[in-house]
PDB file of N, CA and C in Angstrom:
ATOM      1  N   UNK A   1     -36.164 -12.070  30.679  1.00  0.00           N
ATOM      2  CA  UNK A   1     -36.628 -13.393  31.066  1.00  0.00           C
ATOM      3  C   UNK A   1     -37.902 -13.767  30.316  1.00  0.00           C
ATOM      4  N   UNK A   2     -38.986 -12.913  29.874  1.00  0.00           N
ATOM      5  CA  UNK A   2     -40.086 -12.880  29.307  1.00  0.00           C
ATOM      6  C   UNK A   2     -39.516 -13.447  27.847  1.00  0.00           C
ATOM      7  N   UNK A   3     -38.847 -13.491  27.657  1.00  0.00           N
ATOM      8  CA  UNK A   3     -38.422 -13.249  26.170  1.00  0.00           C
ATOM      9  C   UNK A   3     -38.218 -14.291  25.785  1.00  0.00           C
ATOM     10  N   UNK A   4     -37.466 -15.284  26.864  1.00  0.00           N
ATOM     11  CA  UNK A   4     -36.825 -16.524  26.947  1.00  0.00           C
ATOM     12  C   UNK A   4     -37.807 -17.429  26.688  1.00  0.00           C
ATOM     13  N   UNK A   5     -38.980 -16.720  28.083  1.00  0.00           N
ATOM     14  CA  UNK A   5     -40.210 -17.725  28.156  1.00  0.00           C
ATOM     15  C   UNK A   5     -41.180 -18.010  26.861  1.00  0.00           C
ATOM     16  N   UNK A   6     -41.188 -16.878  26.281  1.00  0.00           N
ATOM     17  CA  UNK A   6     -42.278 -16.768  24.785  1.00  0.00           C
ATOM     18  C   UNK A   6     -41.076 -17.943  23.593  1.00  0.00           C
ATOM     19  N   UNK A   7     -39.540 -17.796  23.607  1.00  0.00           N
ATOM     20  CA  UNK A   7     -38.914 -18.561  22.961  1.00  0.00           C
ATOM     21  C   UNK A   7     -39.285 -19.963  23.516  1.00  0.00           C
ATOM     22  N   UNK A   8     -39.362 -19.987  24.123  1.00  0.00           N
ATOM     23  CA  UNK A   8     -39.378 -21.974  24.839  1.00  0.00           C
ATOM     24  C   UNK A   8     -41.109 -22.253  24.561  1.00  0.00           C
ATOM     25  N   UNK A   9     -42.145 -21.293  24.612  1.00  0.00           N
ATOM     26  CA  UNK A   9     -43.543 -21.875  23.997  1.00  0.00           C
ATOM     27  C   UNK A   9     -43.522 -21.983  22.647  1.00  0.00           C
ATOM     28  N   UNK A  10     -43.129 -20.702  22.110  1.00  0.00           N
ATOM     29  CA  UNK A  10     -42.963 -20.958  20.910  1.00  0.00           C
ATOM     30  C   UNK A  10     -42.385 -22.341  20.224  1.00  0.00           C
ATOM     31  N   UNK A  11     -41.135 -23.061  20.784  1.00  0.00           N
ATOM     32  CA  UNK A  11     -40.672 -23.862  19.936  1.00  0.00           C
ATOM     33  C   UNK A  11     -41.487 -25.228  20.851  1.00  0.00           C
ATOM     34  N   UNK A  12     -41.980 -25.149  21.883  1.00  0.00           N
ATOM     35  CA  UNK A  12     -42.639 -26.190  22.159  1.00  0.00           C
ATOM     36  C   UNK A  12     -43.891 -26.393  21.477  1.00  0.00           C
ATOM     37  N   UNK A  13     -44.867 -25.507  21.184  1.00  0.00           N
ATOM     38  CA  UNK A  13     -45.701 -25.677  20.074  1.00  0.00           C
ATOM     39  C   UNK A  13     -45.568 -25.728  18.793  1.00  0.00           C
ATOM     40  N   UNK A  14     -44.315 -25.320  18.332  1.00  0.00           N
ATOM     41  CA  UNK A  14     -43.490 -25.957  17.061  1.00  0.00           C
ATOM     42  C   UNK A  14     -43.391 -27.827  17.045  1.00  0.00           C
ATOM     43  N   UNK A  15     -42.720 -28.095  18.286  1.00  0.00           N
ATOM     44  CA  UNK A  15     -42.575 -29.485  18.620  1.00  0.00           C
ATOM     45  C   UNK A  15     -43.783 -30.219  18.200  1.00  0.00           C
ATOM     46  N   UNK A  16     -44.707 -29.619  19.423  1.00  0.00           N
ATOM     47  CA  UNK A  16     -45.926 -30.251  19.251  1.00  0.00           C
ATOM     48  C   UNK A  16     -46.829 -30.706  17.806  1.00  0.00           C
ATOM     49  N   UNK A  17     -46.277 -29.456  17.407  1.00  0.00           N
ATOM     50  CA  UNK A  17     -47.212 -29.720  16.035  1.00  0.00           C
ATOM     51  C   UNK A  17     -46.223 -30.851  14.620  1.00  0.00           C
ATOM     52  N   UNK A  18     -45.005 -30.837  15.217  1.00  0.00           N
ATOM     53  CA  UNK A  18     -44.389 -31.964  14.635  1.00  0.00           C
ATOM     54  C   UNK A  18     -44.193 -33.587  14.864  1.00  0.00           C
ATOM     55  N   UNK A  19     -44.949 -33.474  16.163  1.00  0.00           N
ATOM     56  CA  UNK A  19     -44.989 -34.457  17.092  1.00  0.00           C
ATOM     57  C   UNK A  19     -46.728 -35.235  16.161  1.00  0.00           C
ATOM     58  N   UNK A  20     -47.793 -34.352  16.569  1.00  0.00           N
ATOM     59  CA  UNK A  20     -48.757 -34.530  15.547  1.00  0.00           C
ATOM     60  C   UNK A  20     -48.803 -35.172  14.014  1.00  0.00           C
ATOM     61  N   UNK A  21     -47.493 -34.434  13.106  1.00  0.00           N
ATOM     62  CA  UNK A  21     -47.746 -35.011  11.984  1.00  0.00           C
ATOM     63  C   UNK A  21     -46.929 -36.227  11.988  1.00  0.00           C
ATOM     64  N   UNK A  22     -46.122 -36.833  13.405  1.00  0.00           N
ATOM     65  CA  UNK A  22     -45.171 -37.910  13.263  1.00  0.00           C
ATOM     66  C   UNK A  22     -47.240 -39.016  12.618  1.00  0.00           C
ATOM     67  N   UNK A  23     -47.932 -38.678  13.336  1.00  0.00           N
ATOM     68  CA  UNK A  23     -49.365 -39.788  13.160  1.00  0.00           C
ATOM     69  C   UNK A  23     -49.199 -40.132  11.628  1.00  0.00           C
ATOM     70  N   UNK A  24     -48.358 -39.291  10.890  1.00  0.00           N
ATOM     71  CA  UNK A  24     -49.250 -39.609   9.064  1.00  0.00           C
ATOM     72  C   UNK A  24     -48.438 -40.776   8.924  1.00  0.00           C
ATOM     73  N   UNK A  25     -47.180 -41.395   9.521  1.00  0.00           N
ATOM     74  CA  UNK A  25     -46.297 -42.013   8.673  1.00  0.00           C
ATOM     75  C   UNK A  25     -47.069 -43.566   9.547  1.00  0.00           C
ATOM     76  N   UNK A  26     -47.282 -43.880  10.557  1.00  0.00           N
ATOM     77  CA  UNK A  26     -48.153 -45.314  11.004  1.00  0.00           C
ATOM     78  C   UNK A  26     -49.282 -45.477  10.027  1.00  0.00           C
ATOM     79  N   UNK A  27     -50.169 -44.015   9.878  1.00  0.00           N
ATOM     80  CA  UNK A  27     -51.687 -44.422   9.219  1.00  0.00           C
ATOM     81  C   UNK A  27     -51.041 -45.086   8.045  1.00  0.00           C
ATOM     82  N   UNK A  28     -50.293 -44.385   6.822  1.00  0.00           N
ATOM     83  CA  UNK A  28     -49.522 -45.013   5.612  1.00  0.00           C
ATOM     84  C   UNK A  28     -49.197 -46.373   5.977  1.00  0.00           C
ATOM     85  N   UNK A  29     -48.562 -46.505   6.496  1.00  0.00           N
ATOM     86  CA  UNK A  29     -47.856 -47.438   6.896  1.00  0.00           C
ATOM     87  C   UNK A  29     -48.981 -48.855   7.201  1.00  0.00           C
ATOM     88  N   UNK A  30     -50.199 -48.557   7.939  1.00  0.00           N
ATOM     89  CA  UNK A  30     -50.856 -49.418   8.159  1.00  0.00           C
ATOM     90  C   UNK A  30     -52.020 -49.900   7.395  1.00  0.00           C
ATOM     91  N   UNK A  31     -52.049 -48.521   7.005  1.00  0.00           N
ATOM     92  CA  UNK A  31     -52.987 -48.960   5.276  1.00  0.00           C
ATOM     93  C   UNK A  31     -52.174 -49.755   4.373  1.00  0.00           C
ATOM     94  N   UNK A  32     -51.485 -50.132   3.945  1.00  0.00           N
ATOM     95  CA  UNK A  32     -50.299 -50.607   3.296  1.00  0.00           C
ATOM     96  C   UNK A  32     -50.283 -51.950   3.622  1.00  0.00           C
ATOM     97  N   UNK A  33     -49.864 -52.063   4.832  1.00  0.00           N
ATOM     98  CA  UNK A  33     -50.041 -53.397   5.695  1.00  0.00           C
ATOM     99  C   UNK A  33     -51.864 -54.539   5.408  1.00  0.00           C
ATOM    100  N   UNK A  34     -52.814 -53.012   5.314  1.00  0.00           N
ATOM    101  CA  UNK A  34     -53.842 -53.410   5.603  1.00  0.00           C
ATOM    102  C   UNK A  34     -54.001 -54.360   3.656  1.00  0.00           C
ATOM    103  N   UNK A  35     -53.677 -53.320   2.929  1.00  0.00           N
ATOM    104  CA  UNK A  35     -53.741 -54.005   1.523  1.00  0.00           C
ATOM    105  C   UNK A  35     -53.039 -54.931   1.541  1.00  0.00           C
ATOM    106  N   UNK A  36     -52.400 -55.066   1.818  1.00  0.00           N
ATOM    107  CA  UNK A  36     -51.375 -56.490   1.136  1.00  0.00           C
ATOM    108  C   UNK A  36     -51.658 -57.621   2.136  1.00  0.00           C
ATOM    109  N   UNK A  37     -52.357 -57.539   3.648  1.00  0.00           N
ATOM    110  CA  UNK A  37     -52.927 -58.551   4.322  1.00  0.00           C
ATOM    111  C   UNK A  37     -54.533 -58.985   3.483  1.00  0.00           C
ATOM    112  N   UNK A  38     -55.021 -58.070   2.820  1.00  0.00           N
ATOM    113  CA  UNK A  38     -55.861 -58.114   1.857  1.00  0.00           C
ATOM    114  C   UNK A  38     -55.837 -59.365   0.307  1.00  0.00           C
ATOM    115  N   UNK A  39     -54.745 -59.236  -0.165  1.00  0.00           N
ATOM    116  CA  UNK A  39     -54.549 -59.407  -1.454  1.00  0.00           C
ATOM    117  C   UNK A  39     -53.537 -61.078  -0.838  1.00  0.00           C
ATOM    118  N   UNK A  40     -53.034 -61.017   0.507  1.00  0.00           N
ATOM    119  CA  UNK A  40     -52.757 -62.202   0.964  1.00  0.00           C
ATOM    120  C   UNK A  40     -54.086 -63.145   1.270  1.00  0.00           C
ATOM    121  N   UNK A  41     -54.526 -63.002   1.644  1.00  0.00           N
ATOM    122  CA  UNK A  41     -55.941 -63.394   2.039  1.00  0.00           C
ATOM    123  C   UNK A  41     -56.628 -64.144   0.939  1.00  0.00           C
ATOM    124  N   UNK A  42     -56.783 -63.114  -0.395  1.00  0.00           N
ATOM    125  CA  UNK A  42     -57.531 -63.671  -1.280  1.00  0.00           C
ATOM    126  C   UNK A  42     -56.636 -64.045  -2.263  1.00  0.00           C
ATOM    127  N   UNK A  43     -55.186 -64.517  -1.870  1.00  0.00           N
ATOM    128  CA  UNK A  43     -54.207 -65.798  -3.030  1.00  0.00           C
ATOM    129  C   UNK A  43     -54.485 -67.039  -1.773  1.00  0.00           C
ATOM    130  N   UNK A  44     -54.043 -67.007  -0.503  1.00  0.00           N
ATOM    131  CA  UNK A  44     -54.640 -68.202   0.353  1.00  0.00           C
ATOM    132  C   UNK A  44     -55.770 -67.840   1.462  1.00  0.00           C
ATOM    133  N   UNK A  45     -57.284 -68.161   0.805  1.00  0.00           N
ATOM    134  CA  UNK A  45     -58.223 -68.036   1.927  1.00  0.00           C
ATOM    135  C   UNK A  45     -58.072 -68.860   2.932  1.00  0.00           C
ATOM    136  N   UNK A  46     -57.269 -70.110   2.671  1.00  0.00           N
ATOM    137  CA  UNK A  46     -57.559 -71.296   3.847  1.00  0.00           C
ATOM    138  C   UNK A  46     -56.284 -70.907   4.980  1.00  0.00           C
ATOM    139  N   UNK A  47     -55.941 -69.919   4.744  1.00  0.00           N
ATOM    140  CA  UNK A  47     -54.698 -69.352   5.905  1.00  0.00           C
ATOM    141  C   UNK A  47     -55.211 -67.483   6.605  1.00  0.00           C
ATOM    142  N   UNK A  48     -56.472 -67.358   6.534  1.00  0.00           N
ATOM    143  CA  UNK A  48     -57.280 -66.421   7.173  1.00  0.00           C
ATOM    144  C   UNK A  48     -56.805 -66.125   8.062  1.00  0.00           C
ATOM    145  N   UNK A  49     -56.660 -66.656   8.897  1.00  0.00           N
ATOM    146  CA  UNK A  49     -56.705 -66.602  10.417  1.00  0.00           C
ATOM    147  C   UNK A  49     -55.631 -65.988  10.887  1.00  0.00           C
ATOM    148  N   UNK A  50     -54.188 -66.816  10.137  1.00  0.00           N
ATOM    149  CA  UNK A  50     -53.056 -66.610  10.390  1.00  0.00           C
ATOM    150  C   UNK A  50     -52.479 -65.413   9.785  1.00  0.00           C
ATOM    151  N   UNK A  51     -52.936 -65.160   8.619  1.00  0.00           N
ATOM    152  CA  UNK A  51     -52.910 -63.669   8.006  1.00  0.00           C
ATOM    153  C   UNK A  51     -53.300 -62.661   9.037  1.00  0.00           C
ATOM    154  N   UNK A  52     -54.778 -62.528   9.069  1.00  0.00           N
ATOM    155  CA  UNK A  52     -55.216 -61.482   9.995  1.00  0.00           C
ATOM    156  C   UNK A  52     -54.431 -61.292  11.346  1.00  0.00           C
ATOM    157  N   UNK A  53     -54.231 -62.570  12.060  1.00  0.00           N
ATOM    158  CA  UNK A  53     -53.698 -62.162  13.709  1.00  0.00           C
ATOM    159  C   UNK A  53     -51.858 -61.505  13.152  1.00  0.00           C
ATOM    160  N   UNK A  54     -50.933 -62.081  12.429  1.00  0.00           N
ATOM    161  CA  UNK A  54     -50.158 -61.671  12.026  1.00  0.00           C
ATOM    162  C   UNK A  54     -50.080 -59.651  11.559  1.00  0.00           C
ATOM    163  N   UNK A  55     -50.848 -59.763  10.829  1.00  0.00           N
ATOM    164  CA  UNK A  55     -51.480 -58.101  10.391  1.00  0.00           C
ATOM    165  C   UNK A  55     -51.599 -57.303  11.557  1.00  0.00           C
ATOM    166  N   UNK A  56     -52.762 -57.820  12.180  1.00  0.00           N
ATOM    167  CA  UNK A  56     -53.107 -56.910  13.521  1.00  0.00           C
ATOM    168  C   UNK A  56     -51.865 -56.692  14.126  1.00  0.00           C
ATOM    169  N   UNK A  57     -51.296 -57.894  14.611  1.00  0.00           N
ATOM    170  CA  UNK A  57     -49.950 -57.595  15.367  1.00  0.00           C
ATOM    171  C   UNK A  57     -48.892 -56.359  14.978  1.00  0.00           C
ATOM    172  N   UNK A  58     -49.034 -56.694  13.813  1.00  0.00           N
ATOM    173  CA  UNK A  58     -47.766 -55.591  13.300  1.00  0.00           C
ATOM    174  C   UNK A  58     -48.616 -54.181  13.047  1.00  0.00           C
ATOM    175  N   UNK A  59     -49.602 -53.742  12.889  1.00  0.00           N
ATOM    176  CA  UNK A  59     -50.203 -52.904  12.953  1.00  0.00           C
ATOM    177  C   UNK A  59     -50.491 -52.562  14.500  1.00  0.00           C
ATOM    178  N   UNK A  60     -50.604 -52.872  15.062  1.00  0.00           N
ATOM    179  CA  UNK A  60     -50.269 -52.922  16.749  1.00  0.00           C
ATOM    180  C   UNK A  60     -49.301 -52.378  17.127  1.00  0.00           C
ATOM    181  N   UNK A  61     -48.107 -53.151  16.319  1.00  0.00           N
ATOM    182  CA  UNK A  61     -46.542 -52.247  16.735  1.00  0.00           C
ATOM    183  C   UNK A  61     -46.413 -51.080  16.059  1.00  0.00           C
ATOM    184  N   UNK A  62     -47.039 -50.928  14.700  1.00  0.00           N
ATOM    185  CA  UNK A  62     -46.685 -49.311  14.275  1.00  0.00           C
ATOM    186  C   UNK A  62     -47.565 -48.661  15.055  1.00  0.00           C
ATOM    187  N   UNK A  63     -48.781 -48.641  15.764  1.00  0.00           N
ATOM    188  CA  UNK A  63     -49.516 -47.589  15.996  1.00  0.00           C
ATOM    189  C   UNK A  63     -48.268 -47.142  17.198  1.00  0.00           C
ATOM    190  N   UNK A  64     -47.981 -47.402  17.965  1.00  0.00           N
ATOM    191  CA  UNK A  64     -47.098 -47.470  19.035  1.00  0.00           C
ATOM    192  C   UNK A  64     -46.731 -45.764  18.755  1.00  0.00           C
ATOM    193  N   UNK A  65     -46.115 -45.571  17.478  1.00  0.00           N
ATOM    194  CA  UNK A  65     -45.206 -44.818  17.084  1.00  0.00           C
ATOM    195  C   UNK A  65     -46.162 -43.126  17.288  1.00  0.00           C
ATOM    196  N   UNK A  66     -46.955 -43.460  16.341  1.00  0.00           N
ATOM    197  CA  UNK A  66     -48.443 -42.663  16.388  1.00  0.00           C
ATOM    198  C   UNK A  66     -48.724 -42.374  17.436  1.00  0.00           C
ATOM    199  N   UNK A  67     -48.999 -42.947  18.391  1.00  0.00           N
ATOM    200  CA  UNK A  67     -49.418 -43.215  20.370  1.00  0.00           C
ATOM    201  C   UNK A  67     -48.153 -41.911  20.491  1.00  0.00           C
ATOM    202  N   UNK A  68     -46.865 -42.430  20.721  1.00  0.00           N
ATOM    203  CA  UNK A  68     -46.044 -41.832  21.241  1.00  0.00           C
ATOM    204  C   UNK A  68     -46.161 -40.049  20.841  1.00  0.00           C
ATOM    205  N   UNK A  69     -45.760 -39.879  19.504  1.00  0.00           N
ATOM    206  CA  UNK A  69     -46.019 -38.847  19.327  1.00  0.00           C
ATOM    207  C   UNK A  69     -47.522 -37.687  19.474  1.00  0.00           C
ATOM    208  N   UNK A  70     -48.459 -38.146  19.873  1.00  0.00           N
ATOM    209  CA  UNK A  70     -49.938 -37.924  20.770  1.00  0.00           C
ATOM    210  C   UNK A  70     -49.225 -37.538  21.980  1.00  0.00           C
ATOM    211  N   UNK A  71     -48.872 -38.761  22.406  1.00  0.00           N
ATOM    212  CA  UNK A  71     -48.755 -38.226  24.038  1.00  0.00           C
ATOM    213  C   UNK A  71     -47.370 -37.017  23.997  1.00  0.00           C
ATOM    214  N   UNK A  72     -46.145 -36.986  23.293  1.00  0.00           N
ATOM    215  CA  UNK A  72     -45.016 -35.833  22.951  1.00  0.00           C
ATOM    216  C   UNK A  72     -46.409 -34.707  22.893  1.00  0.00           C
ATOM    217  N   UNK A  73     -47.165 -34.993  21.975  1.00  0.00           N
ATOM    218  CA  UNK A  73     -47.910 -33.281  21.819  1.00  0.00           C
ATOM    219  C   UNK A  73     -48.594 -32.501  22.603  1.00  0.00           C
ATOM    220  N   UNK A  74     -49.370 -33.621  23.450  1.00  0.00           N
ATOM    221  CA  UNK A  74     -49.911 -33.103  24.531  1.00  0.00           C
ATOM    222  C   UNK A  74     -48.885 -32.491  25.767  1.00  0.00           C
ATOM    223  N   UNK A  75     -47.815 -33.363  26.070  1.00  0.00           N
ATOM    224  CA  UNK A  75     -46.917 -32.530  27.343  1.00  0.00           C
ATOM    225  C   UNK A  75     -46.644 -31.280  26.682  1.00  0.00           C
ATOM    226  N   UNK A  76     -46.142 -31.254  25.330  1.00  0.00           N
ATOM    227  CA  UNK A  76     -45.849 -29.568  24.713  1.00  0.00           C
ATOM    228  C   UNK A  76     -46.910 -29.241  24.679  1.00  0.00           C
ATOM    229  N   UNK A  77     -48.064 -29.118  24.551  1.00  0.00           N
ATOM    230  CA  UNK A  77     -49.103 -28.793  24.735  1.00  0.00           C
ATOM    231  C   UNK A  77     -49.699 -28.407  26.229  1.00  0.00           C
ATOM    232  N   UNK A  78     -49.284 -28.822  27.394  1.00  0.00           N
ATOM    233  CA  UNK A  78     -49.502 -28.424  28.551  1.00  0.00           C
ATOM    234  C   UNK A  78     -48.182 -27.604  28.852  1.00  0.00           C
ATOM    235  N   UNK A  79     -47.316 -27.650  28.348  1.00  0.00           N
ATOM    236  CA  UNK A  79     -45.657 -27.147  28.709  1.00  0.00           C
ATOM    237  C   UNK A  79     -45.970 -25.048  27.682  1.00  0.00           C
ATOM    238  N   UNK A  80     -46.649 -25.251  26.954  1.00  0.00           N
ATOM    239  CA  UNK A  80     -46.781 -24.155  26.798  1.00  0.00           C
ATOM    240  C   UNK A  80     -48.376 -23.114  27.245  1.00  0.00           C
ATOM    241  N   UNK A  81     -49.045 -24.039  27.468  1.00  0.00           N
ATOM    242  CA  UNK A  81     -50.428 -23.609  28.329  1.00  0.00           C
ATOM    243  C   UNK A  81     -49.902 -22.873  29.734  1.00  0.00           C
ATOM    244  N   UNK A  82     -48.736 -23.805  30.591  1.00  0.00           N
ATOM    245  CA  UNK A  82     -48.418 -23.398  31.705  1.00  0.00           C
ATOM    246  C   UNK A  82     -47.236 -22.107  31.600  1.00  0.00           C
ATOM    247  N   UNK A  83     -46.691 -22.273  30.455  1.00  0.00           N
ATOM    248  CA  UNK A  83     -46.093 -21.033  30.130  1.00  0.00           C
ATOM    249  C   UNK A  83     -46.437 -19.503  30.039  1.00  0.00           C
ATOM    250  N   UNK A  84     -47.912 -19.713  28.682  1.00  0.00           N
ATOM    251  CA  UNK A  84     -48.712 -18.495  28.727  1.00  0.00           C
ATOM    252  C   UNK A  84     -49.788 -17.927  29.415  1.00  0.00           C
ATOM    253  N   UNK A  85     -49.723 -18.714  30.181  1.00  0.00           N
ATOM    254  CA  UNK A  85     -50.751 -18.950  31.076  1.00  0.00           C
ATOM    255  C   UNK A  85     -52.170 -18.836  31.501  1.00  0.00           C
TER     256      UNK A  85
END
């Protein structure tokens, strides 16, 4: 039974730590967003406004993704704390 239990932390801190690098693909993703709301900006300055709140928004929805996988790491992260105890 011990054996089982060290298999199920083990791959839950496997999880976890894949859950973690899900964060790299939003940051990319929103830097990206962030340049080209950039380079929009300075072909029409007189549409500022509408650029930026547009940007934020969608950078809003990718962090989501980022968020999610945080909170995945932490339950594997308590799921194997309560394991090894």
């Amino acid at each position: 039974m011990e054996h089982t239990l060290l298999t199920v932390a083990a791959f839950a801190a496997l999880g976890a730590g894949v859950a973690v690098v899900a964060g790299i693909g939003p940051g990319v993703g929103q830097g990206y967003a962030a340049g080209k709301g950039v380079e929009a900006v300075a072909r029409q300055p007189e549409a500022k406004g509408t650029i930026i709140q547009t940007m934020l928004l969608g950078q809003a929805v990718a962090e989501t993704t980022g968020i999610y996988g945080l909170v995945i790491a932490f339950v594997l992260i308590g799921i194997v704390r309560s394991i090894i105890g």
